[in-house]
C-alpha atoms as a PDB file:
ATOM      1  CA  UNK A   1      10.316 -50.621  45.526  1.00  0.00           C
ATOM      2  CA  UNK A   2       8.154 -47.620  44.543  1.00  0.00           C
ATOM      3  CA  UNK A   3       5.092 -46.719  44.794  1.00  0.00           C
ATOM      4  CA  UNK A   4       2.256 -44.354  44.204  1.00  0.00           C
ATOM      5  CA  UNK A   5      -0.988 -43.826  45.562  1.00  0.00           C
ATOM      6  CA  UNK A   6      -2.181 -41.849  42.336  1.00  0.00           C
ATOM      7  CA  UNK A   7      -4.157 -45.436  41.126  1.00  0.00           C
ATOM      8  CA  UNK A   8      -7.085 -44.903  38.837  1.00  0.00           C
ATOM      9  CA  UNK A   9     -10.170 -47.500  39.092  1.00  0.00           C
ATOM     10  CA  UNK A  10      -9.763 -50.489  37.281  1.00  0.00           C
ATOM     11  CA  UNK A  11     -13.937 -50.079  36.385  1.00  0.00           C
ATOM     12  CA  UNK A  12     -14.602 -53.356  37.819  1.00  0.00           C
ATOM     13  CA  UNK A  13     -15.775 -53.307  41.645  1.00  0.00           C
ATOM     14  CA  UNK A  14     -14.079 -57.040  42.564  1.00  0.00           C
ATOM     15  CA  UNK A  15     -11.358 -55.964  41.065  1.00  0.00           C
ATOM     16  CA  UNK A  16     -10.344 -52.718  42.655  1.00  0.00           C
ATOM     17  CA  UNK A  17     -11.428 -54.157  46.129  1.00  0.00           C
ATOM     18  CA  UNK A  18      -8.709 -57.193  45.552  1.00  0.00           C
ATOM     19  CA  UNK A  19      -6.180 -54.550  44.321  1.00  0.00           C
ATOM     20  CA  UNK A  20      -6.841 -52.515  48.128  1.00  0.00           C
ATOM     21  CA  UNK A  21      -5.728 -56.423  49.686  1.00  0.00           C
ATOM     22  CA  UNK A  22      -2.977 -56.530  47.764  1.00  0.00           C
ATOM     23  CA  UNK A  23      -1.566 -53.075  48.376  1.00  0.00           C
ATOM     24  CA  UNK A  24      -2.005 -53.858  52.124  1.00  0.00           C
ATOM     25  CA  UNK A  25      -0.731 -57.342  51.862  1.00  0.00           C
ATOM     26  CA  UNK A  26       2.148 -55.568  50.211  1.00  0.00           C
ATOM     27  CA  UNK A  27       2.175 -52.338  52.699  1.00  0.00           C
ATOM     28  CA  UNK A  28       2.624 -55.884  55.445  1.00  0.00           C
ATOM     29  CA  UNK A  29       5.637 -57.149  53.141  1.00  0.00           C
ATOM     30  CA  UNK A  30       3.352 -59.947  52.920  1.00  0.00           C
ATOM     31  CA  UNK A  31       4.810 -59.927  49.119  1.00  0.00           C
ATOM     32  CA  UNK A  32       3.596 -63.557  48.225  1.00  0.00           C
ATOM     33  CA  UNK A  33       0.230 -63.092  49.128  1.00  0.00           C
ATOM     34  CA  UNK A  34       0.531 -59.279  47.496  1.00  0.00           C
ATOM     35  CA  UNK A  35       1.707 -61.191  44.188  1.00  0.00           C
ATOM     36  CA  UNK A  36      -1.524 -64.166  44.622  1.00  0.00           C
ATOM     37  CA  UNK A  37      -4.285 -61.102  45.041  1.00  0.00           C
ATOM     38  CA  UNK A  38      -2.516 -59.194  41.897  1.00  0.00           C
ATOM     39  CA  UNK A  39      -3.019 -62.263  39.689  1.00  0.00           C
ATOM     40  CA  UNK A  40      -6.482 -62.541  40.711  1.00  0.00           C
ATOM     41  CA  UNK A  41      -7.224 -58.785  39.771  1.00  0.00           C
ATOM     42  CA  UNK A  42      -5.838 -59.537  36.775  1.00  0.00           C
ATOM     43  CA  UNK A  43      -7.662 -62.336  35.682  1.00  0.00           C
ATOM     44  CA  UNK A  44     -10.867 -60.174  36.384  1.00  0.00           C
ATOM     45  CA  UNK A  45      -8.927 -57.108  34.263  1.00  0.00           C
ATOM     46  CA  UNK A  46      -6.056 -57.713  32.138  1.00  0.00           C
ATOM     47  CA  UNK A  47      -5.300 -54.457  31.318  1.00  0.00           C
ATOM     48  CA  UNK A  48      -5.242 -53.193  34.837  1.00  0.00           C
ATOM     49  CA  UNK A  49      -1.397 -51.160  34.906  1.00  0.00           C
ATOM     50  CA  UNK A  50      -1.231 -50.965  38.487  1.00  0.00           C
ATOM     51  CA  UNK A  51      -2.169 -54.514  38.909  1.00  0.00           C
ATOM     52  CA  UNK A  52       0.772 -55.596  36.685  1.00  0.00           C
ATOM     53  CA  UNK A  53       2.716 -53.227  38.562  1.00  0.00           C
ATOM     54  CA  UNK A  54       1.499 -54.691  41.895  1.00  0.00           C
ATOM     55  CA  UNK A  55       2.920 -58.128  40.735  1.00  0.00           C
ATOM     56  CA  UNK A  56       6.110 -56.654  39.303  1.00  0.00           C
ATOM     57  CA  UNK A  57       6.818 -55.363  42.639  1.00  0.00           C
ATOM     58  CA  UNK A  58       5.356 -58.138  45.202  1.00  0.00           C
ATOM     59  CA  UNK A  59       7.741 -61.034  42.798  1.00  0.00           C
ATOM     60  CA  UNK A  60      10.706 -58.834  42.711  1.00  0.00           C
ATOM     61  CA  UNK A  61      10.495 -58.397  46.801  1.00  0.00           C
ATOM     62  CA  UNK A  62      10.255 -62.623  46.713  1.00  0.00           C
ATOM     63  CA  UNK A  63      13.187 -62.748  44.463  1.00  0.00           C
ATOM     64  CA  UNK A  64      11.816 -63.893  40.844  1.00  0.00           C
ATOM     65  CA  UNK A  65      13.434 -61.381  39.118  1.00  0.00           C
ATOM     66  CA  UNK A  66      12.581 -62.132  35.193  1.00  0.00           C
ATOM     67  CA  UNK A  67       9.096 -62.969  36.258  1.00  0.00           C
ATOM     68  CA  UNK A  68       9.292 -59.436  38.235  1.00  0.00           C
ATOM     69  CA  UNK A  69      10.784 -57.717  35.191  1.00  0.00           C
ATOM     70  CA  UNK A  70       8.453 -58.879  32.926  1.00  0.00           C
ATOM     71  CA  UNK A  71       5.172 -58.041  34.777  1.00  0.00           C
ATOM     72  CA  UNK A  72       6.406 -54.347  35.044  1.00  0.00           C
ATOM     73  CA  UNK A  73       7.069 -53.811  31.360  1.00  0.00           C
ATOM     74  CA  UNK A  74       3.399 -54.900  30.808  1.00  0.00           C
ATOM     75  CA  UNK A  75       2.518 -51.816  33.600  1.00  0.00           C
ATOM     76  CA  UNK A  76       4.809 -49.768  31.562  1.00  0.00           C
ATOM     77  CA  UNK A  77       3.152 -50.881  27.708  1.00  0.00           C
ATOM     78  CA  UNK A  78      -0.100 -50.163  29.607  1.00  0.00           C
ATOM     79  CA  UNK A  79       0.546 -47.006  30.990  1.00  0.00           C
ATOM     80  CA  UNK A  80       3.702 -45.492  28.635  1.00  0.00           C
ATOM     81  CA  UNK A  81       3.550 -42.212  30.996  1.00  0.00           C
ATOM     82  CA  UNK A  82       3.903 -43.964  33.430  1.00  0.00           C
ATOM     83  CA  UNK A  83       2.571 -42.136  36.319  1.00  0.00           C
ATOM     84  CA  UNK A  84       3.102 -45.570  38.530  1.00  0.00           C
ATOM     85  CA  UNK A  85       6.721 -44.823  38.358  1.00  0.00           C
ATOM     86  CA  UNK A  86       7.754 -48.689  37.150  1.00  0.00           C
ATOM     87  CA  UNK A  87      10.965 -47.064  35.396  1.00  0.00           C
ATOM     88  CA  UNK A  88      12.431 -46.565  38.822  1.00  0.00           C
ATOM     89  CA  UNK A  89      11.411 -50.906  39.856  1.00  0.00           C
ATOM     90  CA  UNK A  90      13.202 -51.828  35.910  1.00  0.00           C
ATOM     91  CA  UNK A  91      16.149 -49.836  36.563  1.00  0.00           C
ATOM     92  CA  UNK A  92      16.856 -50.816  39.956  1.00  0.00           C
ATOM     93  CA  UNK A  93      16.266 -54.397  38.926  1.00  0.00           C
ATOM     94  CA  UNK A  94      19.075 -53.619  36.463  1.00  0.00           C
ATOM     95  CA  UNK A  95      16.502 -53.423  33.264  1.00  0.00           C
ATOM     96  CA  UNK A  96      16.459 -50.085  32.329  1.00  0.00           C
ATOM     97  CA  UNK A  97      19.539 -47.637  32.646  1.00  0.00           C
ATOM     98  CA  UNK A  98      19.461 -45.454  35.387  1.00  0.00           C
ATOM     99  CA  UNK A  99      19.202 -42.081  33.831  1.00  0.00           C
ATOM    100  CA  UNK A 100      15.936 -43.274  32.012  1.00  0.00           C
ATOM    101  CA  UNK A 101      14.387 -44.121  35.552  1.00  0.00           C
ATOM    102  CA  UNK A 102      12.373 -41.148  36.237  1.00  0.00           C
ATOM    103  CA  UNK A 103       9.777 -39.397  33.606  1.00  0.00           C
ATOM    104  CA  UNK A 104       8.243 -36.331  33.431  1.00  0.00           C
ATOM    105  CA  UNK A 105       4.808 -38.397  33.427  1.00  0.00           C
ATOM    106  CA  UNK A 106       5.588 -39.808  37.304  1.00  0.00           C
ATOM    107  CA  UNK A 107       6.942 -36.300  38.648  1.00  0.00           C
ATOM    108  CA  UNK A 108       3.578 -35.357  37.503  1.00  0.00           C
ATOM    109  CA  UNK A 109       1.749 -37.779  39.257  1.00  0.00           C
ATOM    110  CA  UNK A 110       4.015 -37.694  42.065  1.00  0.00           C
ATOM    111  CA  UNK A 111       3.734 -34.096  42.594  1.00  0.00           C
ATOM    112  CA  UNK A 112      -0.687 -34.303  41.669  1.00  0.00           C
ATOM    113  CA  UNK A 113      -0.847 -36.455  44.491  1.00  0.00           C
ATOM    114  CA  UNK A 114       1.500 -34.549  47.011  1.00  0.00           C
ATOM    115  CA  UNK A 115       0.115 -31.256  46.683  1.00  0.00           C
ATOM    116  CA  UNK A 116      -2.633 -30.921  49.403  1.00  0.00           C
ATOM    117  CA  UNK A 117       0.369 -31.780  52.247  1.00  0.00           C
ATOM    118  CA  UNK A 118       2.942 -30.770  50.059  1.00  0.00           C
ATOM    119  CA  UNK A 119       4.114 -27.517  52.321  1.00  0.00           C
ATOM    120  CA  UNK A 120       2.858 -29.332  55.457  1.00  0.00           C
ATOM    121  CA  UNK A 121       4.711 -32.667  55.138  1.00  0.00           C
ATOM    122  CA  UNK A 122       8.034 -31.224  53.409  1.00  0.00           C
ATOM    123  CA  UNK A 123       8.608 -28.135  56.257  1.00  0.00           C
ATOM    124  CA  UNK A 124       7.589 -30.128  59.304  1.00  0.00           C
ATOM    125  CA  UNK A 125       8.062 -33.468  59.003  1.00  0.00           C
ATOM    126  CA  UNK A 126      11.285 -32.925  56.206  1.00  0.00           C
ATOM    127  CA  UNK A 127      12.570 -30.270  58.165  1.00  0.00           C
ATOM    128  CA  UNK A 128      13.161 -28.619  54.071  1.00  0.00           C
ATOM    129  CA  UNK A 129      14.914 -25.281  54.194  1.00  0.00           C
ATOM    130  CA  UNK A 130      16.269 -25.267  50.395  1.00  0.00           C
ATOM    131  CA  UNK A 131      15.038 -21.786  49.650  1.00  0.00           C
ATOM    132  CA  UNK A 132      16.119 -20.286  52.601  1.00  0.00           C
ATOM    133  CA  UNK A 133      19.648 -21.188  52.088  1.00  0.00           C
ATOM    134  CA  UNK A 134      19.311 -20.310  48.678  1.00  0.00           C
ATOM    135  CA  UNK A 135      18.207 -16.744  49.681  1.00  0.00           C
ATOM    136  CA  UNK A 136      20.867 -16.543  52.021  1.00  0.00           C
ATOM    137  CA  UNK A 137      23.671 -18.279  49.618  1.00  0.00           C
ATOM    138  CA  UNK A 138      22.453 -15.460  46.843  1.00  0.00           C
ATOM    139  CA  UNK A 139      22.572 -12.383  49.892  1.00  0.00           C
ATOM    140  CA  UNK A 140      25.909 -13.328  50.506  1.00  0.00           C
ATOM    141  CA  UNK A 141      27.116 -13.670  47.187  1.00  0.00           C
ATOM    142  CA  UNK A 142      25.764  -9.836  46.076  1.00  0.00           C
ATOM    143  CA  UNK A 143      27.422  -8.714  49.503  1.00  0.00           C
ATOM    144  CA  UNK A 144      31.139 -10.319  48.395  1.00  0.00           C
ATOM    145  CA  UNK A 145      30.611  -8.688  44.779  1.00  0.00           C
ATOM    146  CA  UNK A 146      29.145  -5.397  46.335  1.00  0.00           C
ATOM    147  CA  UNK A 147      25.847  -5.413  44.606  1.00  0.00           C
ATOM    148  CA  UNK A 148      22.672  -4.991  45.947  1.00  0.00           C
ATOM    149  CA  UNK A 149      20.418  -7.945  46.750  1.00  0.00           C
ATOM    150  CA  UNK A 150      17.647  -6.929  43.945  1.00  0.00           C
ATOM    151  CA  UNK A 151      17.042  -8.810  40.867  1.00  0.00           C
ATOM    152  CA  UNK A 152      14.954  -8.228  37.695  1.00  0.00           C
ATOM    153  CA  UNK A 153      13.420 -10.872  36.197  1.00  0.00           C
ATOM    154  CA  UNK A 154      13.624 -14.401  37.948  1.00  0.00           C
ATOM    155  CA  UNK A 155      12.765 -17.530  36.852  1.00  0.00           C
ATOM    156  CA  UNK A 156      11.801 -20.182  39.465  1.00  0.00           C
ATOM    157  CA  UNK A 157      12.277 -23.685  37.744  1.00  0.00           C
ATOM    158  CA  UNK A 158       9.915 -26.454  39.387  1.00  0.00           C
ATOM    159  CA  UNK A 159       8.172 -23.598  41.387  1.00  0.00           C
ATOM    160  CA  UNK A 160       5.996 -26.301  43.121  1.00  0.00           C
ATOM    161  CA  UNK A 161       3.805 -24.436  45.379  1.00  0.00           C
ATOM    162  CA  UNK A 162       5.931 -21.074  45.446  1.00  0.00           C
ATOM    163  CA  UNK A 163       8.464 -21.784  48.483  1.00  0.00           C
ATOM    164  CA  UNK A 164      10.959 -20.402  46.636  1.00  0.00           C
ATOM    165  CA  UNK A 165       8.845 -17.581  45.805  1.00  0.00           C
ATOM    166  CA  UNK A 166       7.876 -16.466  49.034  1.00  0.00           C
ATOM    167  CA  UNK A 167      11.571 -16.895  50.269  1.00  0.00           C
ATOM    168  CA  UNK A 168      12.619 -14.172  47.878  1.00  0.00           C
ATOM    169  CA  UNK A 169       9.692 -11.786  48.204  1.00  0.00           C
ATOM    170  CA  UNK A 170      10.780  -8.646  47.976  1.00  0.00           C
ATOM    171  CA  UNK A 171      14.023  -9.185  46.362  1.00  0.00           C
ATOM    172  CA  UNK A 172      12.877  -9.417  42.338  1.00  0.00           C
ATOM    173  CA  UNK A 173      10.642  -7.061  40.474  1.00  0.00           C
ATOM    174  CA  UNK A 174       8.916 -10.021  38.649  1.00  0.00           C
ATOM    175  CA  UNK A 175       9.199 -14.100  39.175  1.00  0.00           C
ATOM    176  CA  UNK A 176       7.841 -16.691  36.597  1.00  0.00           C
ATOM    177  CA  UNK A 177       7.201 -20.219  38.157  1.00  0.00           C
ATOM    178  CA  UNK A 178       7.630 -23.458  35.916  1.00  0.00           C
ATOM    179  CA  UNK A 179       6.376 -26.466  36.825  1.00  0.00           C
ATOM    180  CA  UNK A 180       5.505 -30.010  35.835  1.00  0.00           C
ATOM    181  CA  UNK A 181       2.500 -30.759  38.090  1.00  0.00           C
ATOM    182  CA  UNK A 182      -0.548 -28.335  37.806  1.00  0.00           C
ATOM    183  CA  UNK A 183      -2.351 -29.164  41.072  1.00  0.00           C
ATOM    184  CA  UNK A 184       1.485 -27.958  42.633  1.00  0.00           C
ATOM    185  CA  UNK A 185       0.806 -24.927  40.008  1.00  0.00           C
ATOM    186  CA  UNK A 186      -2.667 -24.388  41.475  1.00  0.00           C
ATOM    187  CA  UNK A 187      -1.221 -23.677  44.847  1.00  0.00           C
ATOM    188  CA  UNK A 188       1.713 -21.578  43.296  1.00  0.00           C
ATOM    189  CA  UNK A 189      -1.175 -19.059  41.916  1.00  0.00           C
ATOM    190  CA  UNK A 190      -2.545 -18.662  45.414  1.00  0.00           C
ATOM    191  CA  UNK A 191       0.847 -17.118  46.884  1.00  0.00           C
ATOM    192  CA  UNK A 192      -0.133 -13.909  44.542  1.00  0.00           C
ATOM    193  CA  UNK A 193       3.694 -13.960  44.170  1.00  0.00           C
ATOM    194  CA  UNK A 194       4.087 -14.740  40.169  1.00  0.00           C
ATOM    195  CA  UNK A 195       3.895 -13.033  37.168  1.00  0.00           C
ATOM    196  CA  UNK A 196       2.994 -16.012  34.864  1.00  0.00           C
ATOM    197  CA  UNK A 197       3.136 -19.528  35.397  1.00  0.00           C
ATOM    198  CA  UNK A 198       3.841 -22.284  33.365  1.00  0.00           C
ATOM    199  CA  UNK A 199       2.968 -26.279  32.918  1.00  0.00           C
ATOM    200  CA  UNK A 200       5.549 -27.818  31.644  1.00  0.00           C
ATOM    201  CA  UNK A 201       9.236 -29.423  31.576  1.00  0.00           C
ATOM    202  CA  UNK A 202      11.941 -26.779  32.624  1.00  0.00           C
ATOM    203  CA  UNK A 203      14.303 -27.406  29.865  1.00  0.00           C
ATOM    204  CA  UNK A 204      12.014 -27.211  27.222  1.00  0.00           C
ATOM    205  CA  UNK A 205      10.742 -24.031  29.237  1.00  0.00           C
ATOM    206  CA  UNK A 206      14.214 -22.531  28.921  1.00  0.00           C
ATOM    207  CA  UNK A 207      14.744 -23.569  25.485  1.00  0.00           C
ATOM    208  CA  UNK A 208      11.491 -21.224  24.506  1.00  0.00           C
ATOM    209  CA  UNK A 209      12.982 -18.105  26.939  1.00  0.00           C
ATOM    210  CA  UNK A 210      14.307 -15.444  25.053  1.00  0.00           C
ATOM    211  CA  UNK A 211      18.115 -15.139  25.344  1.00  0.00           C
ATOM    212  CA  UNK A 212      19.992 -12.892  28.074  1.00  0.00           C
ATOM    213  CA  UNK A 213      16.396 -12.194  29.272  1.00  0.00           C
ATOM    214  CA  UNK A 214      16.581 -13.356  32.748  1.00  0.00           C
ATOM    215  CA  UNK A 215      18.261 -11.861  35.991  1.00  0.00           C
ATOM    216  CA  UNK A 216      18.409 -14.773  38.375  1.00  0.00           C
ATOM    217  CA  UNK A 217      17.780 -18.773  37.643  1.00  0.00           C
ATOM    218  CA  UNK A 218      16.492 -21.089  40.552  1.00  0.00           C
ATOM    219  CA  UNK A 219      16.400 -24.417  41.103  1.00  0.00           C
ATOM    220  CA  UNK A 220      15.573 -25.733  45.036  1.00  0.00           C
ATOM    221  CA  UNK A 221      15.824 -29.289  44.688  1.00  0.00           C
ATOM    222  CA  UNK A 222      14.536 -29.941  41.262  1.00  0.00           C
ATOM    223  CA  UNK A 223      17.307 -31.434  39.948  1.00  0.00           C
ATOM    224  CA  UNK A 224      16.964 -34.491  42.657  1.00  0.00           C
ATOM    225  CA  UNK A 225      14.467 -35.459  39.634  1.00  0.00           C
ATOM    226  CA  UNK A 226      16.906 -35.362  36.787  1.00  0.00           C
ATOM    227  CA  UNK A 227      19.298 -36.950  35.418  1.00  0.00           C
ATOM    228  CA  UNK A 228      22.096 -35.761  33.100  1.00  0.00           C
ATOM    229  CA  UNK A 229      21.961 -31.878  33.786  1.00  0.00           C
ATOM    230  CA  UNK A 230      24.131 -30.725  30.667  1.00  0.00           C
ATOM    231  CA  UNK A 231      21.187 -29.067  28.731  1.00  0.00           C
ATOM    232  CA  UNK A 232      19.909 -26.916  31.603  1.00  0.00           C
ATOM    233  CA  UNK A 233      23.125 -25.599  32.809  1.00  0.00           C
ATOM    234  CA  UNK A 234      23.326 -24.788  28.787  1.00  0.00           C
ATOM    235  CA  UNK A 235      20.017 -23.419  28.814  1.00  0.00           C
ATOM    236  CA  UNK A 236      20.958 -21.124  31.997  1.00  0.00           C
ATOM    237  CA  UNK A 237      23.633 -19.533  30.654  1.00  0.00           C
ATOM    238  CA  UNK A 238      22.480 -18.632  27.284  1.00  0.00           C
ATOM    239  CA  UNK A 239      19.109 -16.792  29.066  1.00  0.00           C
ATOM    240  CA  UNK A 240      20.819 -15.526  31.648  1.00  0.00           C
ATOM    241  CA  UNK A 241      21.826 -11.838  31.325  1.00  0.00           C
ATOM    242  CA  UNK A 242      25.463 -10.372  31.600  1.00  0.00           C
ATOM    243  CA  UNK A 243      26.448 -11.317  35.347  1.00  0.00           C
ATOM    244  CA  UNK A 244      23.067 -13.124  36.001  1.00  0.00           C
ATOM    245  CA  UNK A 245      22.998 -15.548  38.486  1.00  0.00           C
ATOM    246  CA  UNK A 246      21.628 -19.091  38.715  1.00  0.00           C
ATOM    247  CA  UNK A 247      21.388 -21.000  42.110  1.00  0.00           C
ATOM    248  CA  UNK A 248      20.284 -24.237  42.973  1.00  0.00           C
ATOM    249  CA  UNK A 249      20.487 -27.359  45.184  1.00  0.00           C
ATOM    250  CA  UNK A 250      21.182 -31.220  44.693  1.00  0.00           C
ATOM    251  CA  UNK A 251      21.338 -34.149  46.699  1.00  0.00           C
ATOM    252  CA  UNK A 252      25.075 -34.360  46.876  1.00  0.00           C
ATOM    253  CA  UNK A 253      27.151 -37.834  45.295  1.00  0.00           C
ATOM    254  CA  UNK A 254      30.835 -38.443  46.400  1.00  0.00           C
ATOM    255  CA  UNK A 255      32.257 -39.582  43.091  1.00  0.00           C
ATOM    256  CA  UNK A 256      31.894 -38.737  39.046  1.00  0.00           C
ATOM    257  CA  UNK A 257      28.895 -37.744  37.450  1.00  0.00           C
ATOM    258  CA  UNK A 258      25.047 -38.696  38.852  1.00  0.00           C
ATOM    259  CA  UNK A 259      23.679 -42.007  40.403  1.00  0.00           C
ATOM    260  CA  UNK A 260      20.086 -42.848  41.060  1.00  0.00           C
ATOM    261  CA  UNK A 261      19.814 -43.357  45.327  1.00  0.00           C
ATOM    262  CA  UNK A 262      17.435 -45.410  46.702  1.00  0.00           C
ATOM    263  CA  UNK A 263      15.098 -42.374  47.826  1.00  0.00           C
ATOM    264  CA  UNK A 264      14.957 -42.498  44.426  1.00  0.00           C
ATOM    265  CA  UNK A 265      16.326 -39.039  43.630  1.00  0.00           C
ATOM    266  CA  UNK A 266      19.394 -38.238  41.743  1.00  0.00           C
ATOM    267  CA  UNK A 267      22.650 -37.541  43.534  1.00  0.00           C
ATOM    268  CA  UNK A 268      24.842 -34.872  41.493  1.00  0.00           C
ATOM    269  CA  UNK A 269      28.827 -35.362  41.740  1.00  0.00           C
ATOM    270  CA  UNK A 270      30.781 -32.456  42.986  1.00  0.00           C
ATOM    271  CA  UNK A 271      33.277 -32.636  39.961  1.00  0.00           C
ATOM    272  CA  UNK A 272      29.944 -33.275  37.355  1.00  0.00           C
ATOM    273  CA  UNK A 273      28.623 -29.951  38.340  1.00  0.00           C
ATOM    274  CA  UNK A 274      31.813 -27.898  38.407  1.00  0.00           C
ATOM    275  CA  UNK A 275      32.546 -29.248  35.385  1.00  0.00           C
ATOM    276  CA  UNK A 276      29.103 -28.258  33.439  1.00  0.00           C
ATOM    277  CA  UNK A 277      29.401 -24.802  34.876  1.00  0.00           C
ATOM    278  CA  UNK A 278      32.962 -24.519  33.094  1.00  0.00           C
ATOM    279  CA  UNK A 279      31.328 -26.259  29.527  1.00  0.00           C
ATOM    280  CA  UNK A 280      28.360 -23.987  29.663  1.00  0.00           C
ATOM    281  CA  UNK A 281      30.283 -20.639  30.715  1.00  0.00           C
ATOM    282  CA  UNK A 282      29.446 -20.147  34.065  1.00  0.00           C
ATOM    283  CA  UNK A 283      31.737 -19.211  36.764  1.00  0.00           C
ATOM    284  CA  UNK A 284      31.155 -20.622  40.280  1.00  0.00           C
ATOM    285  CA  UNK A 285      30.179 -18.098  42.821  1.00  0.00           C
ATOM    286  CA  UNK A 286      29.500 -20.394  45.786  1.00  0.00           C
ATOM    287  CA  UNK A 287      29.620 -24.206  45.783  1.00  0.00           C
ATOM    288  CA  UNK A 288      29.195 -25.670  49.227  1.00  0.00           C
ATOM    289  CA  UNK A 289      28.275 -28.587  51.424  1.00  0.00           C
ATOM    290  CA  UNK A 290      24.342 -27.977  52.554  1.00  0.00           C
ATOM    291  CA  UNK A 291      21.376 -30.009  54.212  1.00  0.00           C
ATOM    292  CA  UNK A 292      17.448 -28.951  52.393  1.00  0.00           C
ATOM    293  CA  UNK A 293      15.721 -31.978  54.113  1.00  0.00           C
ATOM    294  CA  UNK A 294      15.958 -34.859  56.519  1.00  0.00           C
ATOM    295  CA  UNK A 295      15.080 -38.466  56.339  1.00  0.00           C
ATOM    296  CA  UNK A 296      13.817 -40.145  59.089  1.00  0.00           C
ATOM    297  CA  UNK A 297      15.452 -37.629  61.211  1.00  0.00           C
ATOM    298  CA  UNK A 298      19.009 -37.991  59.605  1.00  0.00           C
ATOM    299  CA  UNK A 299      20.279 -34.755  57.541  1.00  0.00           C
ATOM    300  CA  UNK A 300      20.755 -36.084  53.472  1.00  0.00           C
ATOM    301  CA  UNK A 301      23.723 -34.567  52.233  1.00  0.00           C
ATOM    302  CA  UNK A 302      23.469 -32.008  49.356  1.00  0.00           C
ATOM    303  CA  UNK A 303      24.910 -29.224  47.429  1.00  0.00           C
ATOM    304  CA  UNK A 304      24.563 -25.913  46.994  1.00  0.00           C
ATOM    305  CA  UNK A 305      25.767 -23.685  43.842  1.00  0.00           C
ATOM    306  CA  UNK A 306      25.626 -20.168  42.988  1.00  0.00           C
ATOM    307  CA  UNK A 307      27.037 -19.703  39.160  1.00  0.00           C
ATOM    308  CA  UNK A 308      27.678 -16.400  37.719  1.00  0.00           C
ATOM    309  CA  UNK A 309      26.553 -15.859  33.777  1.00  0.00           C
END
């Protein structure tokens, strides 16, 4: 089950000191004793998300499933955003369809709370090298179509902290950085690397872009977070510019369409993504068979693509 360790105070002192047992009663997969302490937060404060969340999780671990469900819809009337990520428990409970699991509101969150390790954690103990062999995948395809590794504008969508920035130094004559989380945004502004910023959701971003504006689209394991990817690869192509390019990298999924793992990312289909680049007029430059990041030591299987406006 997921989890987040972006909890606000519950304002009452016994309450938020029961809600610490319970989280490492739960952290112990000691999940009946996790569920008792929630229910005794709760009685102190009803209207404590993370404590229904708490419960939603500890009963669904014990295998009371409708009494599971129900206590994480309460999180999730409490806390709508939800930054406690409860979508992902309902859906993989089988009450909420998989392509509504993850919100903008718990990337956010997510992403808040990773930022001060955020480079740290993802290159050392990840091993992530998605913009490098998105640097290299774009090199190679300007040396097959004999033109020179330089783009004008580029726009980096879910910039985080500006990996993807600093692997292409040198190579663009302005980048513009979108992202969700503004503490990941914060650290994106350091790199001196950007031209603007933004806070925000990338497809709206696009939607606002001015068309045939943009040189080069990237995406280094962004779309992990999303679902259905039809309105970006839309988006792409209609601000791309004549023979722009627009590379990215997903977690890769052996049959049709997308399915939510238990990471929980999205995995993107082979045949899903070919097929949006035909829809949306984009011609596949590269498509191949990559590695951005371990888990526990073990490679996770991915894509890489490199689509020609």
């Amino acid at each position: 089950m997921s989890s987040t360790s972006n909890v606000r105070s519950s304002g009452d002192f016994r309450a938020d000191r029961r809600y610490e047992y319970a989280r490492a009663a739960f952290d112990e997969r000691d999940f009946e004793a996790a569920a008792d302490l929630a229910r005794q937060v709760l009685e102190l404060v009803p209207g404590f998300a993370a404590a229904h969340a708490m419960l939603g999780r500890s009963l669904a671990e014990t295998g009371a499933r409708e009494e599971a469900v129900s206590a994480l819809r309460q999180a999730l009337a409490l806390e709508p955003e939800d930054a406690l990520g409860v979508r992902l428990d309902l859906a993989k409970l089988g009450a909420l369809p998989p392509d509504e699991a993850i919100t903008d509101g718990y990337v956010r969150a997510l992403f808040d709370d990773y930022a001060p390790k955020f480079d740290r954690h993802l290159t050392g103990s990840l091993a992530y090298r998605g913009p490098e062999l998105i640097a290299d995948a774009l090199r190679r395809a300007c040396s097959w179509q004999s033109r020179d590794y330089r783009f004008g504008l580029t726009l980096d969508l879910g910039c985080g902290t500006g990996l993807m920035a600093q692997a292409l130094e040198g190579a663009c004559s302005a980048i513009e950085g979108v992202d969700l989380s503004p503490r990941m945004l914060e650290k994106a502004q350091k790199t001196g690397l950007y031209e603007a910023l933004h806070e925000g959701e990338l497809v709206g971003f696009l939607s606002g872009r001015a068309a045939a504006e943009a040189d080069l689209l990237v995406a280094a394991d962004v779309f992990v977070y999303m679902a259905a990817l039809d309105a970006v690869f839309r988006e792409a192509h209609r601000v791309l510019s004549r023979e722009g390019l627009f590379a990215f990298t997903v977690q890769a999924h052996e049959g049709e369409g997308f399915v939510l793992g238990e990471d929980p990312r999205y995995a993107h289909g082979e045949s899903y993504l070919r097929g949006l680049a035909e829809a949306s007029g984009l011609t596949v430059a590269i498509f191949e068979r990559v590695s951005t990041r371990e888990d526990r030591g073990v490679p996770v299987p991915g894509f890489l693509g490199v689509l020609q406006r």
